[in-house]
N, C-alpha and C. Protein backbone atom coordinates (compact mmCIF):
# COMPACT_ATOMS: atom_id res chain seq x y z
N UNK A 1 -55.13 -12.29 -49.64
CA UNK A 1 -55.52 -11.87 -48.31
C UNK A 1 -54.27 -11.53 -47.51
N UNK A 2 -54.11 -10.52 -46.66
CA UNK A 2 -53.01 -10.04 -45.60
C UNK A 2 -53.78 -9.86 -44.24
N UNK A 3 -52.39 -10.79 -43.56
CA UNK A 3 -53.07 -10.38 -41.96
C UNK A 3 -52.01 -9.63 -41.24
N UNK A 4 -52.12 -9.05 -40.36
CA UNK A 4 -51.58 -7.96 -40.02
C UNK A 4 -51.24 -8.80 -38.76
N UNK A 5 -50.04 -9.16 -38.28
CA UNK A 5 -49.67 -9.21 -36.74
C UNK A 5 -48.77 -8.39 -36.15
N UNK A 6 -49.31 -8.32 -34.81
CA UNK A 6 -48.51 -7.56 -33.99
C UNK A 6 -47.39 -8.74 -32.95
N UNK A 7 -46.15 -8.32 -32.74
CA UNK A 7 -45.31 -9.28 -32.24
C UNK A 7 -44.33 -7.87 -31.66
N UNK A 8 -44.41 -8.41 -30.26
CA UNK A 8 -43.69 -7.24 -29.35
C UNK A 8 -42.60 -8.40 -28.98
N UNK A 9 -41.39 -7.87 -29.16
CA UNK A 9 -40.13 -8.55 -28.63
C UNK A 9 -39.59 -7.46 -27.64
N UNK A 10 -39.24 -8.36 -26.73
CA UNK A 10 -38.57 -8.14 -25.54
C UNK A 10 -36.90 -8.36 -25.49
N UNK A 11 -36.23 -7.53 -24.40
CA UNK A 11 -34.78 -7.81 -24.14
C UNK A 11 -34.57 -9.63 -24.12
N UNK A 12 -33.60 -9.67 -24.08
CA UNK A 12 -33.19 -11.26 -23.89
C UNK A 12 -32.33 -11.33 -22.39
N UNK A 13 -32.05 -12.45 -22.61
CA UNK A 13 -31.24 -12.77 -21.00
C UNK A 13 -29.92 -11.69 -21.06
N UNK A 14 -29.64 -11.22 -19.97
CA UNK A 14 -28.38 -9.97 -19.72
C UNK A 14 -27.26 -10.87 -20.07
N UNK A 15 -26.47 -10.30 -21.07
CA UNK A 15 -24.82 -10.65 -21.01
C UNK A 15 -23.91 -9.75 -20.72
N UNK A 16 -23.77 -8.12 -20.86
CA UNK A 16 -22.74 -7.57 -20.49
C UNK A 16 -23.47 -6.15 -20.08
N UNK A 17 -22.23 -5.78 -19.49
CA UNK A 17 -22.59 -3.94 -18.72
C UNK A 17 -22.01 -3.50 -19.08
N UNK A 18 -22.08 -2.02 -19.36
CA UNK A 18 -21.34 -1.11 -19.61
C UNK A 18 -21.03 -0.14 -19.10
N UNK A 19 -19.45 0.13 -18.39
CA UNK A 19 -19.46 1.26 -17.14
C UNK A 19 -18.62 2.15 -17.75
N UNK A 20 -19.66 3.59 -17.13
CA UNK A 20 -18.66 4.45 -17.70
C UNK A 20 -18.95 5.70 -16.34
N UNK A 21 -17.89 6.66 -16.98
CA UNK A 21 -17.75 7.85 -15.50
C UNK A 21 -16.03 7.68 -15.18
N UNK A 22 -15.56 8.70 -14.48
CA UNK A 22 -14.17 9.37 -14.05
C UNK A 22 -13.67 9.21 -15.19
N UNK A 23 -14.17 9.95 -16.40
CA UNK A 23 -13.13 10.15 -17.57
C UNK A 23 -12.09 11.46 -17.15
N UNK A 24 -11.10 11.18 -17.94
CA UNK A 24 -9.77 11.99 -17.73
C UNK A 24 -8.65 11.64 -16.76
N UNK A 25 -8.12 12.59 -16.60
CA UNK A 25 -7.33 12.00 -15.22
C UNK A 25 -8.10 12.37 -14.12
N UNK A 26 -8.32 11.39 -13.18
CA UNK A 26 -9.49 12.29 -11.40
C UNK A 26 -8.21 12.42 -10.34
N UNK A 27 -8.51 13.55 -9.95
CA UNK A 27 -7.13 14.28 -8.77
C UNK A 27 -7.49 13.09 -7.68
N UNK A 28 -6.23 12.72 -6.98
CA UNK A 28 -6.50 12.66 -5.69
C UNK A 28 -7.14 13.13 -4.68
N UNK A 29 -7.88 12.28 -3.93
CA UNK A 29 -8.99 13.16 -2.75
C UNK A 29 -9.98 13.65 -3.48
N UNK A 30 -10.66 13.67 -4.72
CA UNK A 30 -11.82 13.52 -5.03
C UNK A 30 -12.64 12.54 -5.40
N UNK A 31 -13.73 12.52 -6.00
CA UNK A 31 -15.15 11.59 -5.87
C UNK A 31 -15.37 12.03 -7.29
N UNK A 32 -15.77 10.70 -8.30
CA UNK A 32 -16.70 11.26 -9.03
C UNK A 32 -17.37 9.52 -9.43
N UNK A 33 -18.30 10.13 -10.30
CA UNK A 33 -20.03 8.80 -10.30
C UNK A 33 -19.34 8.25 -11.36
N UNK A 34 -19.76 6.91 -11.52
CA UNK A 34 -19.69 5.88 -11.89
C UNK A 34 -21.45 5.86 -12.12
N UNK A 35 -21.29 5.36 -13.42
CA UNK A 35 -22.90 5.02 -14.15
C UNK A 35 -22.59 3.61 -15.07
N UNK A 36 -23.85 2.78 -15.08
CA UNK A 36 -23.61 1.64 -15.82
C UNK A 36 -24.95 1.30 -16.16
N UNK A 37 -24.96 0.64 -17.54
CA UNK A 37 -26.29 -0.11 -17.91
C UNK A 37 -26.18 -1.40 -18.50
N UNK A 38 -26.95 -2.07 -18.65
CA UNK A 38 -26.99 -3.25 -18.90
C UNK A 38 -27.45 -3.77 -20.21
N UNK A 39 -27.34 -4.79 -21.06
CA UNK A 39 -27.28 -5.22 -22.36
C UNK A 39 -27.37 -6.21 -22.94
N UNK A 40 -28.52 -6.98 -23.67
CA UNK A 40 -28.42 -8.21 -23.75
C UNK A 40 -27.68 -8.34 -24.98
N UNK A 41 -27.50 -9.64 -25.65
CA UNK A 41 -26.96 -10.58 -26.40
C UNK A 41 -26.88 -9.72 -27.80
N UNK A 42 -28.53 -8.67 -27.96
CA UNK A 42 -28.39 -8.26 -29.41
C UNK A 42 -27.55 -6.59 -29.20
N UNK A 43 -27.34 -6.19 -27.93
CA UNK A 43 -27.14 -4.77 -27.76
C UNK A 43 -28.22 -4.07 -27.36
N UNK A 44 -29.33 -4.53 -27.16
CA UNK A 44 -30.81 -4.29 -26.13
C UNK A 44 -30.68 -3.59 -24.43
N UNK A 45 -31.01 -2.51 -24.43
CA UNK A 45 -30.65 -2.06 -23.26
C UNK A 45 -31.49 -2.71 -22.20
N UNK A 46 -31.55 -2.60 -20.94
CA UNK A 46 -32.42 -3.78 -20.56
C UNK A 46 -32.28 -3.09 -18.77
N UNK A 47 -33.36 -3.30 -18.24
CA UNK A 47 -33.00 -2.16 -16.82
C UNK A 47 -32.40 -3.18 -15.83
N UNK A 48 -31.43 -2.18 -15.52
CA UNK A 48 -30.14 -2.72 -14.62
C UNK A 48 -30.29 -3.81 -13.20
N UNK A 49 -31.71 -3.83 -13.11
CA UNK A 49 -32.29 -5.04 -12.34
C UNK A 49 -32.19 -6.41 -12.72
N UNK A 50 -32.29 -6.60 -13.78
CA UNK A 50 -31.97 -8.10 -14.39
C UNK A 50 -30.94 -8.50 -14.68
N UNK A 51 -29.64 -7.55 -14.02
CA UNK A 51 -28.70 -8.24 -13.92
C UNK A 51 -28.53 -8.99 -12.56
N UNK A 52 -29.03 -8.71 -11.95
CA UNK A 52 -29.20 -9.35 -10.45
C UNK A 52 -28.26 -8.74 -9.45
N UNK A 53 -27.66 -9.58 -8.67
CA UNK A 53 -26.92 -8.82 -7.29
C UNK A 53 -25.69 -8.47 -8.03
N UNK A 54 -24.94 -7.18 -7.82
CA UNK A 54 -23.81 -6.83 -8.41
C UNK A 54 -22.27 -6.96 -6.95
N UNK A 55 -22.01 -7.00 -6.97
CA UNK A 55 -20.46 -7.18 -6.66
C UNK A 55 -19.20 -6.26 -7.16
N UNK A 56 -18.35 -5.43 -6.07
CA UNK A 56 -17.73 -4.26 -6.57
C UNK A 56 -15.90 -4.85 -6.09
N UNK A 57 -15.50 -4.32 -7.04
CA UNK A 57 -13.93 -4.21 -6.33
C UNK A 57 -13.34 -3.25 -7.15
N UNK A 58 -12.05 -2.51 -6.66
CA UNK A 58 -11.42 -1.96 -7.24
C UNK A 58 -10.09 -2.13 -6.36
N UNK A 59 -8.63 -1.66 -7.92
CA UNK A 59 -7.39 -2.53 -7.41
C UNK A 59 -7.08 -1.12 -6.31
N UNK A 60 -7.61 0.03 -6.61
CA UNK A 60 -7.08 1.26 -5.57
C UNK A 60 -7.92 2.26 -5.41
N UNK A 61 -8.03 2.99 -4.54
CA UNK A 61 -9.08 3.92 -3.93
C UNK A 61 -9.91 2.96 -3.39
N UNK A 62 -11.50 3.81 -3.53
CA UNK A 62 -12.68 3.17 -2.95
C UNK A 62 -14.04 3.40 -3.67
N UNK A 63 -14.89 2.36 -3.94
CA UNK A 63 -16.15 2.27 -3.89
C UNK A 63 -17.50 2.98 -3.56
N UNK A 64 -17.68 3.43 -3.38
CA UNK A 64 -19.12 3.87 -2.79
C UNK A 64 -20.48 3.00 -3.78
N UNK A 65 -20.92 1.61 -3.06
CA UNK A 65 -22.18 1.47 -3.97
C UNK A 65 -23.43 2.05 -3.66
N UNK A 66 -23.63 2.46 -2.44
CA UNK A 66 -25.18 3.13 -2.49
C UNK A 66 -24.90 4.71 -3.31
N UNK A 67 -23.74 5.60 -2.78
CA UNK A 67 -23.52 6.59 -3.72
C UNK A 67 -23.17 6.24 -5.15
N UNK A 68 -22.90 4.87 -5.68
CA UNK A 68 -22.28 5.30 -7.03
C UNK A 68 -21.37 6.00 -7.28
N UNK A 69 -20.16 5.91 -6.25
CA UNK A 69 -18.80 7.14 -6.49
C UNK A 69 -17.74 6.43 -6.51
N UNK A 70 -16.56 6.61 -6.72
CA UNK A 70 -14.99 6.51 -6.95
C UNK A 70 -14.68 7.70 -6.49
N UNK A 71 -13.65 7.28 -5.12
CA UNK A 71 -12.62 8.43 -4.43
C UNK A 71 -11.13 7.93 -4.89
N UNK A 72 -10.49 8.67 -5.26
CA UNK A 72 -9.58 8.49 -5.79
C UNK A 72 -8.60 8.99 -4.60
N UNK A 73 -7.06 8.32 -4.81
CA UNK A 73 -6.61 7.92 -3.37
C UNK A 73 -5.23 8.06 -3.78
N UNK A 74 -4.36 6.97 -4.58
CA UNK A 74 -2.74 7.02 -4.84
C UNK A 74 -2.77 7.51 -6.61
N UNK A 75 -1.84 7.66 -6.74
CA UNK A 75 -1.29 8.16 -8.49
C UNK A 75 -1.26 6.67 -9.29
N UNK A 76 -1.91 6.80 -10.17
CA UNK A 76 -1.61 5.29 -11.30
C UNK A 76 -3.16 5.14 -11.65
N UNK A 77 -3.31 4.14 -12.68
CA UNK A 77 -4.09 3.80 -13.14
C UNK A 77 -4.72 2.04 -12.53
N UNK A 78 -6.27 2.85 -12.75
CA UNK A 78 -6.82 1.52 -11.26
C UNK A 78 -7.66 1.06 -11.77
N UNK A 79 -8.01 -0.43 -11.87
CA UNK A 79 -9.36 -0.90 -12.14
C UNK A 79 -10.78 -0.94 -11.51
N UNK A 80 -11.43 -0.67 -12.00
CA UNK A 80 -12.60 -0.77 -11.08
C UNK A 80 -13.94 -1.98 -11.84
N UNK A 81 -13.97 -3.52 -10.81
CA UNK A 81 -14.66 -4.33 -11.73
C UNK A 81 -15.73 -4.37 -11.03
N UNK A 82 -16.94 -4.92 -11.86
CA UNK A 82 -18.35 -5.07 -11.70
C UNK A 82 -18.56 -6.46 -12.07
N UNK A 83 -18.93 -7.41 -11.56
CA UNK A 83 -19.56 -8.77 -11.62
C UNK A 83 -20.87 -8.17 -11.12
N UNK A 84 -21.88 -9.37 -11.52
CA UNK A 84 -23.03 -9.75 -11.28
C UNK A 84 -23.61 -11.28 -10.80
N UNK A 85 -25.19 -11.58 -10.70
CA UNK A 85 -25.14 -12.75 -9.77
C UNK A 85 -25.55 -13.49 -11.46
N UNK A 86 -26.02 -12.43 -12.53
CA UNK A 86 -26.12 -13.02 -13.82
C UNK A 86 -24.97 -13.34 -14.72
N UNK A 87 -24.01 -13.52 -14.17
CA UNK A 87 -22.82 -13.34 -15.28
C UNK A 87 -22.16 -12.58 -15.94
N UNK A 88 -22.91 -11.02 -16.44
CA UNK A 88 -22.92 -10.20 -16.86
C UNK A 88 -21.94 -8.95 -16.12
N UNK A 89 -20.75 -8.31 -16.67
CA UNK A 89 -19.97 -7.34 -15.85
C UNK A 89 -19.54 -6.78 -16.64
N UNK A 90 -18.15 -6.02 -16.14
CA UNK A 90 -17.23 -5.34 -16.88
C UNK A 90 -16.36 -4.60 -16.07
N UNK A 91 -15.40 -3.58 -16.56
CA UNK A 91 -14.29 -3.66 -15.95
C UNK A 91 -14.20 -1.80 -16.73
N UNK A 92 -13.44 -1.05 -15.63
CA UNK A 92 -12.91 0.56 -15.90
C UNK A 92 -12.02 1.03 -15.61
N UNK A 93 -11.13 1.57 -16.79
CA UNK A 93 -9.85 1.49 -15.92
C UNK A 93 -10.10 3.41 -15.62
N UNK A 94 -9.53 3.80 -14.70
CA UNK A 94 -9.36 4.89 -13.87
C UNK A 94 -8.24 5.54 -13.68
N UNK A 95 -7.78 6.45 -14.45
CA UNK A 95 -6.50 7.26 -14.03
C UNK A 95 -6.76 8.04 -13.10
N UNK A 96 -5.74 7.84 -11.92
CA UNK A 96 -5.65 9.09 -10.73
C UNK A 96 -4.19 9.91 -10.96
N UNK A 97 -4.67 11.60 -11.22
CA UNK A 97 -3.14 12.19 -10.83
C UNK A 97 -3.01 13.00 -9.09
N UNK A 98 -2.19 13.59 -9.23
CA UNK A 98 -2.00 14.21 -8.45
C UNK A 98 -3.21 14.98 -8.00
N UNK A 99 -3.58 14.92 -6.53
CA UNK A 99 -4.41 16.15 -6.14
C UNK A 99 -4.13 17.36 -5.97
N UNK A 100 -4.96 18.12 -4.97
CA UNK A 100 -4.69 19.24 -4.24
C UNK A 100 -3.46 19.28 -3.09
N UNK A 101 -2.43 20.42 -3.32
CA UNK A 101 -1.45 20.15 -2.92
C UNK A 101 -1.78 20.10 -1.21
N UNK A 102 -0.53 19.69 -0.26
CA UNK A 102 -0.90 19.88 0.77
C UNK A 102 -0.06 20.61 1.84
N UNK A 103 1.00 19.81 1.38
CA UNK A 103 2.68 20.20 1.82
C UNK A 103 3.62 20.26 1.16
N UNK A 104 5.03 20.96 1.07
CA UNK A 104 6.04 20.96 0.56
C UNK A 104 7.04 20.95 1.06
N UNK A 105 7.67 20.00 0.55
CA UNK A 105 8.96 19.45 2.10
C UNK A 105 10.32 19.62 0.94
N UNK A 106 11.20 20.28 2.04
CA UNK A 106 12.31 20.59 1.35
C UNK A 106 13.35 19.20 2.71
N UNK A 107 14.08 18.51 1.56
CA UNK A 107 15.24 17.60 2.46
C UNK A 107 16.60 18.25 1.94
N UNK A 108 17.11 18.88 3.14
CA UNK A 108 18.91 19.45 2.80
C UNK A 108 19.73 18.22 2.92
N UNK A 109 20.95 18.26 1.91
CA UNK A 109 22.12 17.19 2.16
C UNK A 109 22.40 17.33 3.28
N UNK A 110 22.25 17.82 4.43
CA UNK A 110 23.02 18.21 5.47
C UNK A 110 22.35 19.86 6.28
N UNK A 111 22.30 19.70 7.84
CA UNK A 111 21.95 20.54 8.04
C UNK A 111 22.54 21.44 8.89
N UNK A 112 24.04 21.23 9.00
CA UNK A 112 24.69 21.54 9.59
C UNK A 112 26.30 21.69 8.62
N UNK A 113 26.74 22.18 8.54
CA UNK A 113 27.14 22.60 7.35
C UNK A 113 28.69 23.73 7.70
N UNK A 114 30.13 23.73 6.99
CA UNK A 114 30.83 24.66 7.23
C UNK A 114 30.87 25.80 6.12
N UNK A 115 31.19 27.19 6.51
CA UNK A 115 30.87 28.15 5.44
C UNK A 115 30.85 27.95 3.91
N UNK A 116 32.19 26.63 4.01
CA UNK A 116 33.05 26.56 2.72
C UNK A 116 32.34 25.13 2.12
N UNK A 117 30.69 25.34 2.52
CA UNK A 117 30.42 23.95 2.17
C UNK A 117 29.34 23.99 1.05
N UNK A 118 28.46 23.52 0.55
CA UNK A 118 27.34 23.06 -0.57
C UNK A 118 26.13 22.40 0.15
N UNK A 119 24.94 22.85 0.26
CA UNK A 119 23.49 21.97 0.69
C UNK A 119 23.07 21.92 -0.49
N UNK A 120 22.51 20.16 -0.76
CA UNK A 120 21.60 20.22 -2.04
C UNK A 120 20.25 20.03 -0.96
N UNK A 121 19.32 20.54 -1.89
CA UNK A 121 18.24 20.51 -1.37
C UNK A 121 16.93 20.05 -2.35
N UNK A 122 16.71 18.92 -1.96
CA UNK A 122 15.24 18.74 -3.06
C UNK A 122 13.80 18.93 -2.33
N UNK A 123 12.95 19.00 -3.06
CA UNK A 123 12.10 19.77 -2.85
C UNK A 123 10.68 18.75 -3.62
N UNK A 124 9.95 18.61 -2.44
CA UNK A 124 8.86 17.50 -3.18
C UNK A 124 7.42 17.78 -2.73
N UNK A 125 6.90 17.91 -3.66
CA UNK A 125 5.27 18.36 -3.66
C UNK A 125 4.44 17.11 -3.04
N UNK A 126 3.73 17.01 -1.67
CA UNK A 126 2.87 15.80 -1.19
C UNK A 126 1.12 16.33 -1.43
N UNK A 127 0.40 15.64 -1.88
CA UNK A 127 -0.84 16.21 -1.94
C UNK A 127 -1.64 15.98 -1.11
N UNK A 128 -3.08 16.12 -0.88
CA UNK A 128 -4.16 16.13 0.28
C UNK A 128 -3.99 14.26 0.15
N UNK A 129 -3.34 13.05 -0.26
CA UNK A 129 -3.57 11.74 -0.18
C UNK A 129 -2.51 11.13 0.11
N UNK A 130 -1.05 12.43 0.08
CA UNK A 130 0.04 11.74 0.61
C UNK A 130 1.38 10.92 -0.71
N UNK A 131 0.48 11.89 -1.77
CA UNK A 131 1.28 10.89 -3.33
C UNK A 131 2.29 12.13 -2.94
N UNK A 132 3.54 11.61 -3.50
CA UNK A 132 4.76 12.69 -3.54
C UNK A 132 4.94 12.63 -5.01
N UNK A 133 5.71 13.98 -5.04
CA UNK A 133 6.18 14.43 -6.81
C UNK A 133 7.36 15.50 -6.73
N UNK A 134 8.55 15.36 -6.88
CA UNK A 134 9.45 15.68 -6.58
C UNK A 134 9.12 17.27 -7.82
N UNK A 135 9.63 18.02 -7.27
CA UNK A 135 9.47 19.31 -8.28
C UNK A 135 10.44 20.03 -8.32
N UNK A 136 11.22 20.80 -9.05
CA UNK A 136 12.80 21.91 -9.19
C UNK A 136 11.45 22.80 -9.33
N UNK A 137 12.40 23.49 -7.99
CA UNK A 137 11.51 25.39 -8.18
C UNK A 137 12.65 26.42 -8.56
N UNK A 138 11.69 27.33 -9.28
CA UNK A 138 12.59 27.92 -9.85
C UNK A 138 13.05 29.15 -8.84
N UNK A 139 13.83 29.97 -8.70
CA UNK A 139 15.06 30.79 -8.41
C UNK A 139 13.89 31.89 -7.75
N UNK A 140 12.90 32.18 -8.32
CA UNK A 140 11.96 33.27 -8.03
C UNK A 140 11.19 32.37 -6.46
N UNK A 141 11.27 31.19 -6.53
CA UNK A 141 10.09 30.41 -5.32
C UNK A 141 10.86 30.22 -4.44
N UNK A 142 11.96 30.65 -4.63
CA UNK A 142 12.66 30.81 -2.94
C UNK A 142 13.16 32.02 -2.38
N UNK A 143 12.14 32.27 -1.44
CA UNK A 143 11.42 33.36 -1.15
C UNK A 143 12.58 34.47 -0.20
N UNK A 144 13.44 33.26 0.59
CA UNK A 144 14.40 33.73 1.39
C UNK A 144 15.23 32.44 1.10
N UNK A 145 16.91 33.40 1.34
CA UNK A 145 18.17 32.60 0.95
C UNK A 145 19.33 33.06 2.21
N UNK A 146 18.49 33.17 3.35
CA UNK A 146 19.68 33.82 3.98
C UNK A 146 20.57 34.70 3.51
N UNK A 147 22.22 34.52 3.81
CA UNK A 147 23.00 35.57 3.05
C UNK A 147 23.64 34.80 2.09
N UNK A 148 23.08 33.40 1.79
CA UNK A 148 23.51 32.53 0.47
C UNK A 148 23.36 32.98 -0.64
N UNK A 149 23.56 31.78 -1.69
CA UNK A 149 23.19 32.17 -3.11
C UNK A 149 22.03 30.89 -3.71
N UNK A 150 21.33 30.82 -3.93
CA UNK A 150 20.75 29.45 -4.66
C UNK A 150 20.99 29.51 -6.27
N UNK A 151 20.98 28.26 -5.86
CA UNK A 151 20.95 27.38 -7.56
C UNK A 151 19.92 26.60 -8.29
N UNK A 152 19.18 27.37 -8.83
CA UNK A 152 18.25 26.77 -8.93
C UNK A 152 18.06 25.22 -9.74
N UNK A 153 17.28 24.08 -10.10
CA UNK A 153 17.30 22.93 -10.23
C UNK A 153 16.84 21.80 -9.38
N UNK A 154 16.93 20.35 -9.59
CA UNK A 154 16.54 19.53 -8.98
C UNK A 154 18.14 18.20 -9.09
N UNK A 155 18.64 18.48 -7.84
CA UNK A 155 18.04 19.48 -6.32
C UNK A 155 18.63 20.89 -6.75
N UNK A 156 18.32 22.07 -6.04
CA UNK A 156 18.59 23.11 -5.59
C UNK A 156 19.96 23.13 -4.89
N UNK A 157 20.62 24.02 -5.25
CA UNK A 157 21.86 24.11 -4.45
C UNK A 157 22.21 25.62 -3.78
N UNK A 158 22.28 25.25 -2.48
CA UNK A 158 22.68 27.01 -1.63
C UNK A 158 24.17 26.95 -1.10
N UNK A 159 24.76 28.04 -1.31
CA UNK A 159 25.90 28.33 -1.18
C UNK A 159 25.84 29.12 -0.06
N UNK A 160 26.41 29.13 1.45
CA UNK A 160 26.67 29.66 2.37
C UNK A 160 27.46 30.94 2.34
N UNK A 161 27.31 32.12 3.03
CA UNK A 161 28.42 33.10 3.16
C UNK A 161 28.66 33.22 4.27
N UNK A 162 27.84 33.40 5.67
CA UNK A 162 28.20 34.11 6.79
C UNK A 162 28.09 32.55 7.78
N UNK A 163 28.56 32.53 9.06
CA UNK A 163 27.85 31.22 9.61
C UNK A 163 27.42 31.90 10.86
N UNK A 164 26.65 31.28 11.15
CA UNK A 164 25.11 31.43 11.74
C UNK A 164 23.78 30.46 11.50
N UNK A 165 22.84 30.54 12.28
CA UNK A 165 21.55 29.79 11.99
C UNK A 165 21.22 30.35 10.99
N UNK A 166 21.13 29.62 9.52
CA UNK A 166 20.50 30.18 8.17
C UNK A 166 18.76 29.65 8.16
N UNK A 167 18.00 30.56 8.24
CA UNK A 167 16.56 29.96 7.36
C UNK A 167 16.89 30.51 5.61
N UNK A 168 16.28 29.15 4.80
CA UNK A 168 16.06 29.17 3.94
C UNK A 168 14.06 28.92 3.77
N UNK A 169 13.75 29.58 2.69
CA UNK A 169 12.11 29.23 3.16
C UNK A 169 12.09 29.60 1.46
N UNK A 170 10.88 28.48 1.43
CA UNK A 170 11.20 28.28 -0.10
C UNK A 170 8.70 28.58 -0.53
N UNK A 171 8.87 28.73 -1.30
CA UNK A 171 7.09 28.43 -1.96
C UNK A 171 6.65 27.52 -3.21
N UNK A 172 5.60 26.86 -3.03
CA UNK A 172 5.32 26.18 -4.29
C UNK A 172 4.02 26.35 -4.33
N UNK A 173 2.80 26.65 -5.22
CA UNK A 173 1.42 26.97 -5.44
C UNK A 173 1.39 27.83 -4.05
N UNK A 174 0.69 27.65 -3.19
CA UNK A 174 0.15 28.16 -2.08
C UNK A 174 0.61 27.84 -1.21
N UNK A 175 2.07 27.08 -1.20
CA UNK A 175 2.30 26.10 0.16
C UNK A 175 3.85 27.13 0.69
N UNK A 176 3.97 27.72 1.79
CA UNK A 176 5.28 27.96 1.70
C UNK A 176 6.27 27.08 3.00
N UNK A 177 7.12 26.92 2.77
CA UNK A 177 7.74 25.93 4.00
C UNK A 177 9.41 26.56 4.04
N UNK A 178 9.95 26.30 5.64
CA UNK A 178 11.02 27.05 5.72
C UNK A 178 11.50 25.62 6.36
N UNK A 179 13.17 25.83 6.20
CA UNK A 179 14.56 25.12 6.71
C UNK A 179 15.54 25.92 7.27
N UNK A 180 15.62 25.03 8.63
CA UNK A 180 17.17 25.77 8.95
C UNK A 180 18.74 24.93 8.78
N UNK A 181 19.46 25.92 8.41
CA UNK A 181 20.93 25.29 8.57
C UNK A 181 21.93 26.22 9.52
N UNK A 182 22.33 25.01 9.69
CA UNK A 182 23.31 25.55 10.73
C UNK A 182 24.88 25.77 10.47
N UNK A 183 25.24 27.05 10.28
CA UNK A 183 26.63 26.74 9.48
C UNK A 183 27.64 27.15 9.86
N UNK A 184 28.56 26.79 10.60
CA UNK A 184 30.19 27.10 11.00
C UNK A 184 31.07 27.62 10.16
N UNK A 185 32.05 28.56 11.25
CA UNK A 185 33.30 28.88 10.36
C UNK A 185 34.06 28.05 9.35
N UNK A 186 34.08 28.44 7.98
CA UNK A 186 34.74 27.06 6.85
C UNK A 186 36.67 27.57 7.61
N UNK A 187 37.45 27.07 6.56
CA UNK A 187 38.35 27.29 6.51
C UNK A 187 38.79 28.77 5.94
């Protein structure tokens, strides 16, 4: 004789989550989702309610829990952890690079200067969050040289000829920014 039973098994109590979302590197000053599900003991997916109240932190940027987002904020790699009121969490790590540029700031050795003298000048990319990244532009991105010469590198070096108020005005992506020097008779 055979009897036939039916036996429906269910998830078990929640032990861990699994978060995933902002794969790659995420630019500064953007947003992207964060998704997570939940998992019991055998690998049983199990709906994200029975983990109970969740709890957010992250070591940089920000959160969004009713959106489900990560804004990404400084350069480096950031954790983002998930506890629960069940025990059950986990942890993401998050690379942020550089965003969208914003400004480009050129600092001269000196801005005042005699004919017979040398400005180094470096030149540093700040993005829409304020991360800096120092950059050598090349010979073509400086757009105006007065009646100098540049050198191109990091830093940049301009060589004076005439003295007078010099603008130098330099470009990087879309950003262009100008400097003045001021340069006296050398010897």
């Amino acid at each position: 004789q055979q009897i036939d039973i039916d036996v429906t098994v269910t998830y078990g109590a929640p032990v861990y989550f699994e978060l995933s979302g902002c794969s790659g590197t995420v630019p500064a000053g953007t947003t992207c989702a964060i998704s997570y599900e939940l998992f019991d003991q055998y690998g049983n997916l199990m709906p994200n309610s029975e983990g109970g109240v969740l709890t957010w932190s992250v070591t940089d940027g920000n959160f969004s829990e009713t959106e489900e987002e990560f804004t990404a904020d400084h350069v480096g790699t950031w954790v983002l952890t998930m506890t629960s009121s069940s025990g059950a969490g986990d942890t993401l790590d998050i690379v942020v690079g550089h965003g969208q540029m914003a400004e480009l700031e050129i600092i001269a050795s000196n801005t005042s200067i005699t004919a017979d003298e040398l400005v180094y000048l470096n030149t540093t990319r700040i993005d829409v969050r304020g991360n800096r990244l120092p950059v050598s532009l090349p010979a073509q991105n400086w757009t105006s040289i007065a009646d100098g010469t540049i050198q191109e590198g990091a830093p940049a070096i301009w060589s004076p000829t005439l003295r007078g108020n010099k603008v130098l005005e330099a470009r990087y992506e879309t950003i262009l920014q100008t400097i003045e020097i001021q340069v006296s008779q050398g010897e």
